[in-house]
N, C-alpha and C. Protein backbone atom coordinates (compact mmCIF):
# COMPACT_ATOMS: atom_id res chain seq x y z
N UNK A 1 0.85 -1.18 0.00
CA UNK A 1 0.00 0.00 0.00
C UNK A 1 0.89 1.24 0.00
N UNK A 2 0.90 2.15 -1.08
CA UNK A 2 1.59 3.39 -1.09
C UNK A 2 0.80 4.26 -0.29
N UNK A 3 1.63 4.99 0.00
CA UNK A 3 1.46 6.80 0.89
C UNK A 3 1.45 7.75 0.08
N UNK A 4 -0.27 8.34 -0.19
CA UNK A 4 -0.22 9.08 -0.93
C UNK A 4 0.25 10.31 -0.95
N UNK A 5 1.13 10.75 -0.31
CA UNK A 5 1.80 11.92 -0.14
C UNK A 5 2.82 11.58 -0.44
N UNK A 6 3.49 10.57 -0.88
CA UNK A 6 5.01 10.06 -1.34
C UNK A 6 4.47 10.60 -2.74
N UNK A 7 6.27 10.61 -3.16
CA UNK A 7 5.82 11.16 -4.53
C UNK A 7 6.13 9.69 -5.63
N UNK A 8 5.39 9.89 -6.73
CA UNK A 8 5.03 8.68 -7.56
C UNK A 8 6.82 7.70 -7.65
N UNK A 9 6.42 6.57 -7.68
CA UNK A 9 7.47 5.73 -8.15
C UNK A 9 8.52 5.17 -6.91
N UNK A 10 7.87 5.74 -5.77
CA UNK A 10 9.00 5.78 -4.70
C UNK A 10 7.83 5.46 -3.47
N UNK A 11 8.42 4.10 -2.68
CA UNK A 11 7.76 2.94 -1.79
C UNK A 11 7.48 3.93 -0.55
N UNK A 12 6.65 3.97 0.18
CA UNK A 12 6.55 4.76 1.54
C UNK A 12 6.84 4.21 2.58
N UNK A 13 7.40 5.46 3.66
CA UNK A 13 8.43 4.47 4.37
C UNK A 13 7.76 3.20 5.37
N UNK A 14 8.82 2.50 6.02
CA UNK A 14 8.21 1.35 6.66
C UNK A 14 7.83 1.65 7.89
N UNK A 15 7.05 1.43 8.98
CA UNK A 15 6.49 1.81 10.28
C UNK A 15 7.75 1.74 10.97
N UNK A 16 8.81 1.21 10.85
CA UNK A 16 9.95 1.16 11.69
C UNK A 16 10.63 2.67 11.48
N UNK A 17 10.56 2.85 10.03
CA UNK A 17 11.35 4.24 9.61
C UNK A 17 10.62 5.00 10.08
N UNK A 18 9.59 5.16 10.26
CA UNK A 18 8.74 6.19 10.52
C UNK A 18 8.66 6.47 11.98
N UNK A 19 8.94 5.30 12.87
CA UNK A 19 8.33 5.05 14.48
C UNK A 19 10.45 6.20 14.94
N UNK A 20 11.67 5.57 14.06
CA UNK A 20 12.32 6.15 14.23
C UNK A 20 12.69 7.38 13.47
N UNK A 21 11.94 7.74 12.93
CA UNK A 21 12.09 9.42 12.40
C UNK A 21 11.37 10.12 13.52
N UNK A 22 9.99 9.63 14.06
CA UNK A 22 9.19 9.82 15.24
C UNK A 22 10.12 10.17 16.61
N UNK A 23 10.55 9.59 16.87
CA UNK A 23 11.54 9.03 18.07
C UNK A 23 12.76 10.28 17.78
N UNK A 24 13.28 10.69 16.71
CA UNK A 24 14.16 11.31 17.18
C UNK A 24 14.01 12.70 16.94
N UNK A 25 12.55 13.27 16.36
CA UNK A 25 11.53 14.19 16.30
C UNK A 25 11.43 15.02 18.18
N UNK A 26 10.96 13.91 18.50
CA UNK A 26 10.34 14.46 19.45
C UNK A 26 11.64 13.25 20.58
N UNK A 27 12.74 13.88 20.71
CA UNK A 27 14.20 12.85 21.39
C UNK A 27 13.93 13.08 22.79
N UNK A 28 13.44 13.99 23.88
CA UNK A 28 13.10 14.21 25.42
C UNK A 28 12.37 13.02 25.46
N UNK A 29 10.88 13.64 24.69
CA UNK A 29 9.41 12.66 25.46
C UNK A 29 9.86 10.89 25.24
N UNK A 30 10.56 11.10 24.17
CA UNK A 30 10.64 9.31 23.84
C UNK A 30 11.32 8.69 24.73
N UNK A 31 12.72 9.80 24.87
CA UNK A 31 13.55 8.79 25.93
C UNK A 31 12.62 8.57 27.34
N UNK A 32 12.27 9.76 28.16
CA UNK A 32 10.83 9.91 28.95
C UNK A 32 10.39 8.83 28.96
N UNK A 33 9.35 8.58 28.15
CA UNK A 33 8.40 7.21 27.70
C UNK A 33 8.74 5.65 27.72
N UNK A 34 10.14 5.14 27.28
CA UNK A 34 10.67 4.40 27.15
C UNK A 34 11.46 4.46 28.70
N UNK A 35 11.81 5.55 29.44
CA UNK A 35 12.38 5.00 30.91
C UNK A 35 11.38 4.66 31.77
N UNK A 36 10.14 5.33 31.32
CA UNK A 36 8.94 4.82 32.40
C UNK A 36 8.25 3.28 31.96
N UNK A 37 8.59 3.06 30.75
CA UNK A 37 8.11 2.08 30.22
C UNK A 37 8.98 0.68 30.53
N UNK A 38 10.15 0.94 30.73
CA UNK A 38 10.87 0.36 31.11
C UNK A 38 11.15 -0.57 32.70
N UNK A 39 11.21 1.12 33.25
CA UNK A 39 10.85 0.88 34.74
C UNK A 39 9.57 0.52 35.21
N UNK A 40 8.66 0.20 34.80
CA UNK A 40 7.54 -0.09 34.97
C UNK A 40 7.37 -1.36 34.60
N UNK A 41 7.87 -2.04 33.66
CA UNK A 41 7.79 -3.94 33.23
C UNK A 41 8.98 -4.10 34.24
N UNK A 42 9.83 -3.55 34.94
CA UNK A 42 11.27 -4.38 35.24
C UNK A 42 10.30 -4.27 36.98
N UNK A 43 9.63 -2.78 37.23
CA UNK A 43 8.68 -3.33 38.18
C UNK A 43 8.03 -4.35 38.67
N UNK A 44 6.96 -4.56 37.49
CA UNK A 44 6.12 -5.15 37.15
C UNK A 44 6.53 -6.89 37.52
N UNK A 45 7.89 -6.98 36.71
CA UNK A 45 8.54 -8.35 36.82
C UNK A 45 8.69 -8.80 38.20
N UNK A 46 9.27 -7.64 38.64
CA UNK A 46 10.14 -8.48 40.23
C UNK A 46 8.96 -8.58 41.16
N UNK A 47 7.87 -7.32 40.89
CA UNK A 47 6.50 -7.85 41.86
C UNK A 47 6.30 -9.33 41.83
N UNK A 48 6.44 -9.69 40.54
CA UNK A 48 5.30 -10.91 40.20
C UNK A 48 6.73 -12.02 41.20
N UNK A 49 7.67 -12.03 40.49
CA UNK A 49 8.64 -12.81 41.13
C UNK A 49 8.90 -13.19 42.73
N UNK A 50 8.31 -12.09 43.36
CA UNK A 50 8.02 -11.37 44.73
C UNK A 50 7.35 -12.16 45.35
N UNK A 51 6.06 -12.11 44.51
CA UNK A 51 4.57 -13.19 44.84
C UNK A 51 4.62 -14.31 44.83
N UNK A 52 5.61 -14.95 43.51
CA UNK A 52 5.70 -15.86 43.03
C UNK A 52 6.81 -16.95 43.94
N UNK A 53 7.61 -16.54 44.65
CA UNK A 53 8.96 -16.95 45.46
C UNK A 53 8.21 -17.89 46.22
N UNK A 54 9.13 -19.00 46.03
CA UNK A 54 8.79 -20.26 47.15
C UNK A 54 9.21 -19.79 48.71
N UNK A 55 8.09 -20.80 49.20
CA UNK A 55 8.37 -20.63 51.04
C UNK A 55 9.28 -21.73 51.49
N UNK A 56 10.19 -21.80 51.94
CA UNK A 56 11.26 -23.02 52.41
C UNK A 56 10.88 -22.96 53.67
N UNK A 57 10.72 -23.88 54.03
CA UNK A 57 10.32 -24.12 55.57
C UNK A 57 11.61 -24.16 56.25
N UNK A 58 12.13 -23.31 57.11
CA UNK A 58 12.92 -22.85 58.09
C UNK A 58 13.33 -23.25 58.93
């Protein structure tokens, strides 16, 4: 599927090119987004791991 704002004869770019033309557009909010996004699954993980931890009887 072409992008009709590309000009004729020439492929429009791929969601990757685009997600990183995006990304370095707007370079604060992304890095931003991606540290909270980050810190938030590595959260997310060790909660569950937390819950998840066997009881050894003592």
């Amino acid at each position: 599927m072409s992008d009709p704002a590309a000009p004729p004869g020439q492929e429009s770019p791929s969601f990757v090119k685009l997600a990183m033309r995006n990304m370095v557009r707007k370079g604060r909010q992304s890095l931003l987004h991606f540290g909270l996004t980050a810190l938030g699954l590595s959260g997310f993980l060790l909660l569950i791991a937390w819950l998840g931890r066997p009881s050894l009887p003592g």
